[in-house]
C-alpha atoms as a PDB file:
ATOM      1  CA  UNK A   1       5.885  13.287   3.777  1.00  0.00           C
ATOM      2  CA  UNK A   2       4.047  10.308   5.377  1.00  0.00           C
ATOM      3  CA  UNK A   3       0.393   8.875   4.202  1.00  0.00           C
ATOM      4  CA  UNK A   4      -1.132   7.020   7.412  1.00  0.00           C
ATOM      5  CA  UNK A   5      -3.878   4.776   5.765  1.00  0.00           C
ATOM      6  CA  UNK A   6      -7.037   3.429   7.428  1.00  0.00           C
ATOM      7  CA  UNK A   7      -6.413  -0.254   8.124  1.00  0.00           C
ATOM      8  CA  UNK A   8     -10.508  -0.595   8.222  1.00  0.00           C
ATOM      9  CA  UNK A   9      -9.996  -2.926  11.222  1.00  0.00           C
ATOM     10  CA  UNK A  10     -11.896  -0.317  13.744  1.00  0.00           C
ATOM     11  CA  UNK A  11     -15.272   1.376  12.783  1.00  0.00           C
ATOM     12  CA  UNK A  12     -14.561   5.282  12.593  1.00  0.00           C
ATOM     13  CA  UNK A  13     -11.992   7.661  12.224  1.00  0.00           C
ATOM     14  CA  UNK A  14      -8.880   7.278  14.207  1.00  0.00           C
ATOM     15  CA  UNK A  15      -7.258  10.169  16.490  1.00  0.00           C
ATOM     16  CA  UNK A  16      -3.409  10.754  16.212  1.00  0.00           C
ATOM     17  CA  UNK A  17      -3.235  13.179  19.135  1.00  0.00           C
ATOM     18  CA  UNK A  18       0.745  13.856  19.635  1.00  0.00           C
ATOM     19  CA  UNK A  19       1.304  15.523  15.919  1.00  0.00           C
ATOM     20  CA  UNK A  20       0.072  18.934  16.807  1.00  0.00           C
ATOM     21  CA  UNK A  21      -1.316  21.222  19.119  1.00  0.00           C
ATOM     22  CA  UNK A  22      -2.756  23.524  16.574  1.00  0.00           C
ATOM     23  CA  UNK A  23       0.052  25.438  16.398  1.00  0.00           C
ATOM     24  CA  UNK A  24       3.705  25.672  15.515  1.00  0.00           C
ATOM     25  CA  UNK A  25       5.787  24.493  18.446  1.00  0.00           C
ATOM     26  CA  UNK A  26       8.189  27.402  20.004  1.00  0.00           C
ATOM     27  CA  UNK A  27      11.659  26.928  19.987  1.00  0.00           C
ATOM     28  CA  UNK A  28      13.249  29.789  20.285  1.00  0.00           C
ATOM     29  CA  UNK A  29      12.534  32.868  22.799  1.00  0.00           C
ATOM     30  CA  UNK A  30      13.222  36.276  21.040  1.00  0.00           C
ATOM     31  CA  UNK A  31      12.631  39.946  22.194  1.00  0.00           C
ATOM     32  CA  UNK A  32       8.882  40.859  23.040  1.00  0.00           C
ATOM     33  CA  UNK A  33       6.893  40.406  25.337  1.00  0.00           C
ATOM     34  CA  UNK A  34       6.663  36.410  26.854  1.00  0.00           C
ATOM     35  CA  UNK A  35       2.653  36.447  26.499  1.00  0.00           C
ATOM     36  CA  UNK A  36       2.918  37.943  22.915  1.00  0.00           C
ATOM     37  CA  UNK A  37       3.065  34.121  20.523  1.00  0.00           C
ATOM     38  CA  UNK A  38       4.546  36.409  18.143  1.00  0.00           C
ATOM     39  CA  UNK A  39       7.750  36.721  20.528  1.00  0.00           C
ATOM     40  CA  UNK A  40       8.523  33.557  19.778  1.00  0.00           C
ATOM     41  CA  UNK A  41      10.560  32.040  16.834  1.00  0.00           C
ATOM     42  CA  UNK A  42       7.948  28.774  15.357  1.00  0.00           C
ATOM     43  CA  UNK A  43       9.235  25.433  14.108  1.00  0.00           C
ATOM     44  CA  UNK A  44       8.729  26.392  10.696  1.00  0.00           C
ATOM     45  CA  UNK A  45       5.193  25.572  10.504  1.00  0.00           C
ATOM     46  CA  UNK A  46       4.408  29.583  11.521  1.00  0.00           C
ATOM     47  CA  UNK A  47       1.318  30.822   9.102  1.00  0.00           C
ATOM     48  CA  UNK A  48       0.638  27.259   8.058  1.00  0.00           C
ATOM     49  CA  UNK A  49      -2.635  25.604   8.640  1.00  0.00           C
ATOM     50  CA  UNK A  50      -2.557  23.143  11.510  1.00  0.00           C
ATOM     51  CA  UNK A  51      -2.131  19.441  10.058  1.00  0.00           C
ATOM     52  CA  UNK A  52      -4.819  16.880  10.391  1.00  0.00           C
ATOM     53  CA  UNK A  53      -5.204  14.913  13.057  1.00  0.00           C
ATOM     54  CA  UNK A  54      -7.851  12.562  12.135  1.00  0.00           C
ATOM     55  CA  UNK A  55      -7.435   9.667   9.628  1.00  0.00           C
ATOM     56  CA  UNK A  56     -11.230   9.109   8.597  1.00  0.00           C
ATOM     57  CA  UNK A  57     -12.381   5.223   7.928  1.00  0.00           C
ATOM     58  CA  UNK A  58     -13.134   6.061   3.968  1.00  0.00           C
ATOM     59  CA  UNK A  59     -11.467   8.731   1.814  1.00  0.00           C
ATOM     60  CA  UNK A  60     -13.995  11.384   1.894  1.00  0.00           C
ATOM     61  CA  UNK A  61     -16.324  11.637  -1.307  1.00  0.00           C
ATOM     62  CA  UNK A  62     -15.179   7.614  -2.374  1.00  0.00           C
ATOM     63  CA  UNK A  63     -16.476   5.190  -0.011  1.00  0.00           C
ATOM     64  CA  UNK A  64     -14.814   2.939  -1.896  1.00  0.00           C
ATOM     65  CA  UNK A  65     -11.182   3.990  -1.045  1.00  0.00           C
ATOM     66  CA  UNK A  66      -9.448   3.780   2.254  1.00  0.00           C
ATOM     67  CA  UNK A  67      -9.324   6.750   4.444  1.00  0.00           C
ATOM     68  CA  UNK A  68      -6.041   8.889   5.077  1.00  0.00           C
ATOM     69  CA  UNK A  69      -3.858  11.397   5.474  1.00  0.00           C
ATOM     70  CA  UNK A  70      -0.747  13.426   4.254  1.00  0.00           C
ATOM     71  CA  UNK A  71       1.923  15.211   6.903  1.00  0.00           C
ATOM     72  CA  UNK A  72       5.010  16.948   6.623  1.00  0.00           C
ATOM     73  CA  UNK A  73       7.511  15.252   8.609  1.00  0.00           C
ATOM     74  CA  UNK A  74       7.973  17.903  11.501  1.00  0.00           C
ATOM     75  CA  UNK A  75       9.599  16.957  14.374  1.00  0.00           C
ATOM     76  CA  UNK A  76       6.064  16.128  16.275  1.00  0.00           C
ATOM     77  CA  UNK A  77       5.127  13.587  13.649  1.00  0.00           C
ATOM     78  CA  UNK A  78       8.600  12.552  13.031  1.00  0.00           C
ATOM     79  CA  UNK A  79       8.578  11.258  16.879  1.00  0.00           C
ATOM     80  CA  UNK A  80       5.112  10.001  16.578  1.00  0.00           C
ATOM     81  CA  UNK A  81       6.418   7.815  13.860  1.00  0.00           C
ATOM     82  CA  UNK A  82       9.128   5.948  15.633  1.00  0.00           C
ATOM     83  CA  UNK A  83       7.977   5.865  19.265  1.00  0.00           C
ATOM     84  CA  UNK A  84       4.669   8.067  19.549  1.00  0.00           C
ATOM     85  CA  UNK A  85       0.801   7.254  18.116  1.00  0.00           C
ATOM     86  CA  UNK A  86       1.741   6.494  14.458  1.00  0.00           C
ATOM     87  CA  UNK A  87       4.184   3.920  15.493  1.00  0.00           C
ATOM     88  CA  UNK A  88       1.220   2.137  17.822  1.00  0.00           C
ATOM     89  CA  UNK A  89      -1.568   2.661  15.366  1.00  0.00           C
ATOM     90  CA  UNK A  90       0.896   0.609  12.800  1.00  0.00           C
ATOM     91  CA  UNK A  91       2.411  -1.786  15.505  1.00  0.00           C
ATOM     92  CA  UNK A  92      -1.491  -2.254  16.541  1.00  0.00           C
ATOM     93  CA  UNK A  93      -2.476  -2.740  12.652  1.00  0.00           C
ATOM     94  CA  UNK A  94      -4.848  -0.230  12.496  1.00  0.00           C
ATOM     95  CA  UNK A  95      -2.944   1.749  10.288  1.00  0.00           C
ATOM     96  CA  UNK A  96      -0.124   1.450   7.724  1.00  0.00           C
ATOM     97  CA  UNK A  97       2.546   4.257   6.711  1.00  0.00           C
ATOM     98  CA  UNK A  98       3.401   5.089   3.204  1.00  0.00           C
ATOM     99  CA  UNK A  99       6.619   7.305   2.643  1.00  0.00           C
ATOM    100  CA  UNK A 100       6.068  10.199  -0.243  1.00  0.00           C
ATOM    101  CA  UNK A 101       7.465  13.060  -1.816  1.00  0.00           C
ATOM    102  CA  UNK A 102       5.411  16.731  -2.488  1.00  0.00           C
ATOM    103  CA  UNK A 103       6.235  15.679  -6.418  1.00  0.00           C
ATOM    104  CA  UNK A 104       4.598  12.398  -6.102  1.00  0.00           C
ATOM    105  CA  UNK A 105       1.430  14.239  -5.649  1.00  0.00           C
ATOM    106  CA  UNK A 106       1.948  16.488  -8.474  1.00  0.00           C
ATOM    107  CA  UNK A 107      -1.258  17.563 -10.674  1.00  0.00           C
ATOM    108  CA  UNK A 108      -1.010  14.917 -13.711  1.00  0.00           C
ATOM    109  CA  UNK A 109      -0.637  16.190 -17.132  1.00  0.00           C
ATOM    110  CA  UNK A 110      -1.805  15.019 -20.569  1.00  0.00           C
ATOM    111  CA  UNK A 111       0.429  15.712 -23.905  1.00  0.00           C
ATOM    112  CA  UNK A 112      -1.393  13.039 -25.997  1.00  0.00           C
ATOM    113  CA  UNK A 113      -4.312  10.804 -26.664  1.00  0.00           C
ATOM    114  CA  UNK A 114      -4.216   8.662 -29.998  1.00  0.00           C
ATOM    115  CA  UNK A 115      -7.182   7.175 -31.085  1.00  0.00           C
ATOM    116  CA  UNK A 116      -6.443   3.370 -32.762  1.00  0.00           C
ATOM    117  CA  UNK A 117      -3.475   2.991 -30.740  1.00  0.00           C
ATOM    118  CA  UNK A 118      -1.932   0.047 -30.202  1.00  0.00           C
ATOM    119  CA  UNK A 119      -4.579  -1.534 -32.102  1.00  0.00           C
ATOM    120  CA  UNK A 120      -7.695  -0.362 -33.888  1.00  0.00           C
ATOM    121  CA  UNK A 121     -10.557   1.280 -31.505  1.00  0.00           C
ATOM    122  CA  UNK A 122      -7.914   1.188 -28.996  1.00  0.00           C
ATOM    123  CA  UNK A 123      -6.803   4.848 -27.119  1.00  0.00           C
ATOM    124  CA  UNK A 124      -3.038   5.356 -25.743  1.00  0.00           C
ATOM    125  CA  UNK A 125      -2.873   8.585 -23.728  1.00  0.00           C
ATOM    126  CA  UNK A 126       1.015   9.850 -22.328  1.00  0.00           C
ATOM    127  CA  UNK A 127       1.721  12.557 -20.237  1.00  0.00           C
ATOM    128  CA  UNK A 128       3.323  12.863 -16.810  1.00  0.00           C
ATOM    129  CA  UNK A 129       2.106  12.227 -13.178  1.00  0.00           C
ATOM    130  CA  UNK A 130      -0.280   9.436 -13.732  1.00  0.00           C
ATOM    131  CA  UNK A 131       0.305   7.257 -10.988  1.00  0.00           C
ATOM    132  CA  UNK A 132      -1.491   7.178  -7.810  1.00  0.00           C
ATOM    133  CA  UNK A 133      -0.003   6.737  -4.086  1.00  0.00           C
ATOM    134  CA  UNK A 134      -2.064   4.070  -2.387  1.00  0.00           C
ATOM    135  CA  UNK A 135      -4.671   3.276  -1.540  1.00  0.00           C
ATOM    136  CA  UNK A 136      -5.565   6.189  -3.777  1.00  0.00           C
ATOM    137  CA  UNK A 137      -6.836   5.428  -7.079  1.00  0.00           C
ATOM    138  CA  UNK A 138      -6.220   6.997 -11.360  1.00  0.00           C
ATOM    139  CA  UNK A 139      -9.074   6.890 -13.234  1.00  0.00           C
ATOM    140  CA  UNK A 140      -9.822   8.347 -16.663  1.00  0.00           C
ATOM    141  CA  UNK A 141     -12.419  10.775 -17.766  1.00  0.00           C
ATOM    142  CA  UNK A 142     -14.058  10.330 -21.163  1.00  0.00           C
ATOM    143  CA  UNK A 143     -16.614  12.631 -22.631  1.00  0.00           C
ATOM    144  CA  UNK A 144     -17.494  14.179 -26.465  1.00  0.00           C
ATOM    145  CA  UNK A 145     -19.412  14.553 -29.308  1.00  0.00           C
ATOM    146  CA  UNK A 146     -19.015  10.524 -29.560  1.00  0.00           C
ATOM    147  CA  UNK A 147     -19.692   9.633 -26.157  1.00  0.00           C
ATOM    148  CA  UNK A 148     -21.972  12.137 -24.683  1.00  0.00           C
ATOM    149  CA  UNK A 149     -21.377  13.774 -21.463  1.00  0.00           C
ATOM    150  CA  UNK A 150     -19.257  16.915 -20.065  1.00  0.00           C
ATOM    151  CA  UNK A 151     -16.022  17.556 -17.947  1.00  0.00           C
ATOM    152  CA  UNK A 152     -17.987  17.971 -15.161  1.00  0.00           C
ATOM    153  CA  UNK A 153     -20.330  15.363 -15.924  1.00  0.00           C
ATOM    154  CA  UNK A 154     -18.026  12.701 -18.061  1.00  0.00           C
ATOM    155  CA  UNK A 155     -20.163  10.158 -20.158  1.00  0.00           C
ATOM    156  CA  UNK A 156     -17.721   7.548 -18.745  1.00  0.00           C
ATOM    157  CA  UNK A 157     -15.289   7.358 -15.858  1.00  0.00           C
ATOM    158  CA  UNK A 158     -12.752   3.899 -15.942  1.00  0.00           C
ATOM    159  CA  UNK A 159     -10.767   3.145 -12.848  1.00  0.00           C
ATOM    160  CA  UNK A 160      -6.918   1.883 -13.209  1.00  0.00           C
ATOM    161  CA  UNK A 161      -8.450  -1.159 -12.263  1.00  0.00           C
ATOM    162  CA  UNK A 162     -11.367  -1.595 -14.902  1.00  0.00           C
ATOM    163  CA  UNK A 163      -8.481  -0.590 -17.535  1.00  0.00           C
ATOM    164  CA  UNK A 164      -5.995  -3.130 -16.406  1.00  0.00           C
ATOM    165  CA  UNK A 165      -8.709  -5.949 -16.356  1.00  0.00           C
ATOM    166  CA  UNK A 166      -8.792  -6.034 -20.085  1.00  0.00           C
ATOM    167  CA  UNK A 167      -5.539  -6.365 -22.340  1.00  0.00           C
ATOM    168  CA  UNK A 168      -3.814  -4.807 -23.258  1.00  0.00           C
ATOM    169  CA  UNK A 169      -5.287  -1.969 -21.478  1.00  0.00           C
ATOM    170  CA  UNK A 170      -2.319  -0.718 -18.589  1.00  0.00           C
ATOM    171  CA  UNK A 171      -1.777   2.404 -16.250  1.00  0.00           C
ATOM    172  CA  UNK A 172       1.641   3.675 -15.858  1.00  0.00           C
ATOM    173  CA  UNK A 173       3.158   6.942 -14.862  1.00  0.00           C
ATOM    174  CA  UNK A 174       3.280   8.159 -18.421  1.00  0.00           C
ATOM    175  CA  UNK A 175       1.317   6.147 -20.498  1.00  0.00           C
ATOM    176  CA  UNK A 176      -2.594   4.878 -20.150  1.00  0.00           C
ATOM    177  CA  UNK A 177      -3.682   2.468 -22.721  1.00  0.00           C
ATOM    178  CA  UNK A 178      -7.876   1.292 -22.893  1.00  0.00           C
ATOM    179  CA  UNK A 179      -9.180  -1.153 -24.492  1.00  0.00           C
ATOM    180  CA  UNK A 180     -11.537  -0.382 -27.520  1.00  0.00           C
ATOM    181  CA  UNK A 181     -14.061  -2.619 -26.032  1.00  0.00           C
ATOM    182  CA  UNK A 182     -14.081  -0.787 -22.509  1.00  0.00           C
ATOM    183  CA  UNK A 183     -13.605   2.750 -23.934  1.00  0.00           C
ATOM    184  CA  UNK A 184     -17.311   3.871 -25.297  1.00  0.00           C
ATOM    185  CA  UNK A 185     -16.362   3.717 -28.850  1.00  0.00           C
ATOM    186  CA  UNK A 186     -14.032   7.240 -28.482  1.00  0.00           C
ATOM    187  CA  UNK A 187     -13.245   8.581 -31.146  1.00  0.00           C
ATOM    188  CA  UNK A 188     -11.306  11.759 -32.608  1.00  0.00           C
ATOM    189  CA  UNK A 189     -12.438  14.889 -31.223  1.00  0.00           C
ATOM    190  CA  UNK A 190     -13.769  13.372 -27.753  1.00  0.00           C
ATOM    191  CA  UNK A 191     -11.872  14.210 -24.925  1.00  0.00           C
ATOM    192  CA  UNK A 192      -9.759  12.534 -22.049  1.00  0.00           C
ATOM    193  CA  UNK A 193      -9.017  13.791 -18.746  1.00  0.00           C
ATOM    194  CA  UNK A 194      -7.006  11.634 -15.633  1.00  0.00           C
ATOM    195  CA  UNK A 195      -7.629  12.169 -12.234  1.00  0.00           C
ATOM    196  CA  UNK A 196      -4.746  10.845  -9.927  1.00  0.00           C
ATOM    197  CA  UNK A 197      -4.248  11.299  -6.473  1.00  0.00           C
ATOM    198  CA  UNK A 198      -7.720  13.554  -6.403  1.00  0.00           C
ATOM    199  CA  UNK A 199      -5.714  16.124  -8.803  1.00  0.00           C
ATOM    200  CA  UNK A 200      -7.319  16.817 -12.552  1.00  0.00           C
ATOM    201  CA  UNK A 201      -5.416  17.271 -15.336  1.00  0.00           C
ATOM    202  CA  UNK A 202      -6.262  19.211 -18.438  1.00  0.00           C
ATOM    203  CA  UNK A 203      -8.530  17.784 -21.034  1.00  0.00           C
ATOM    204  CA  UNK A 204      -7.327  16.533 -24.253  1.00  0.00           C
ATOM    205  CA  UNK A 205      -8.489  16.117 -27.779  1.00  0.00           C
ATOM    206  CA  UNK A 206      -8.168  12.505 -29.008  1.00  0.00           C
ATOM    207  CA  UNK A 207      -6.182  12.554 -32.693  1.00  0.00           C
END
């Protein structure tokens, strides 16, 4: 997969016209009638949802992240990338291209959230999938009993870089660790959720 990112250096979104024609490319001719689209055998894409096209300025919903986009690497955008509109957007620096994998996008999960770990009011959480792909950003959801607030409506919502600002707070891909005096005074029985790369993961329990 490739993420083109919004460079910001234009106003608006930016059109990358030569991925797709809003449908899967024929390749191959098979019995039917020549008029029928079904008489023809699709690059693969067939019953798939045609890919986006526009990369907007802002990531919808968070002004304060960079717009983009994710494609599979069809043919059309595979082109595009080394001699089409990708490659001049990023030659022109109005873009850049980030390579990715389907699992690097995978819905993070959380197996744990320790209350005075490392250090006393501090919270360690571990799981899987944590990480973000740029310029997307992992924050952590914090609500309870302690805390106030709901999952929908979290009494306090830290960004990877609010966490990282204060040791020995740190945001890997299994392990989150916030600083007691950034964290709302959690305690046990308040809950943790991280959101990374838009995807939710379950809520936890703090022990």
């Amino acid at each position: 997969m490739l993420r083109l990112v919004h460079a910001q250096t234009v106003l608006g979104a930016l059109y990358v016209d030569d991925i797709d024609d809003g449908l899967p490319n024929k390749q191959v001719k098979r019995l039917g009638s020549t008029a029928d689209p079904n008489a023809y055998v699709r690059d693969g894409h067939a019953n798939l949802p045609k890919q986006k096209c526009y990369i907007p300025r802002t990531k919808p919903g968070d002004a304060t992240v960079a717009g983009f986009i994710d494609l599979d690497e069809t043919q059309r955008v595979t082109h595009s990338a080394f001699k089409g509109k990708i490659r001049g957007l990023q030659r022109s620096g109005h873009i850049s291209v980030v390579s990715l994998t389907a699992s690097d996008l995978a819905t993070p999960v959380v197996t744990n959230a320790a209350i005075d770990a490392p250090a006393t009011g501090d919270v360690t959480i571990t799981g899987t999938g944590f990480l973000s792909v740029a310029p997307d950003v992992t924050k952590v959801l914090l609500w309870g009993a302690g805390v106030g607030g709901t999952q929908s409506a979290p009494a306090l919502t830290l960004t990877t870089a609010q966490i990282i600002a204060v040791a020995p707070g740190a945001v890997g891909a299994t392990s989150i660790v916030i600083d007691t005096t950034i964290n709302g005074a959690l305690a046990a029985g308040d809950r943790v959720a991280v959101i990374a790369d838009g995807r939710m993961s379950n809520s936890f329990v703090i022990v």
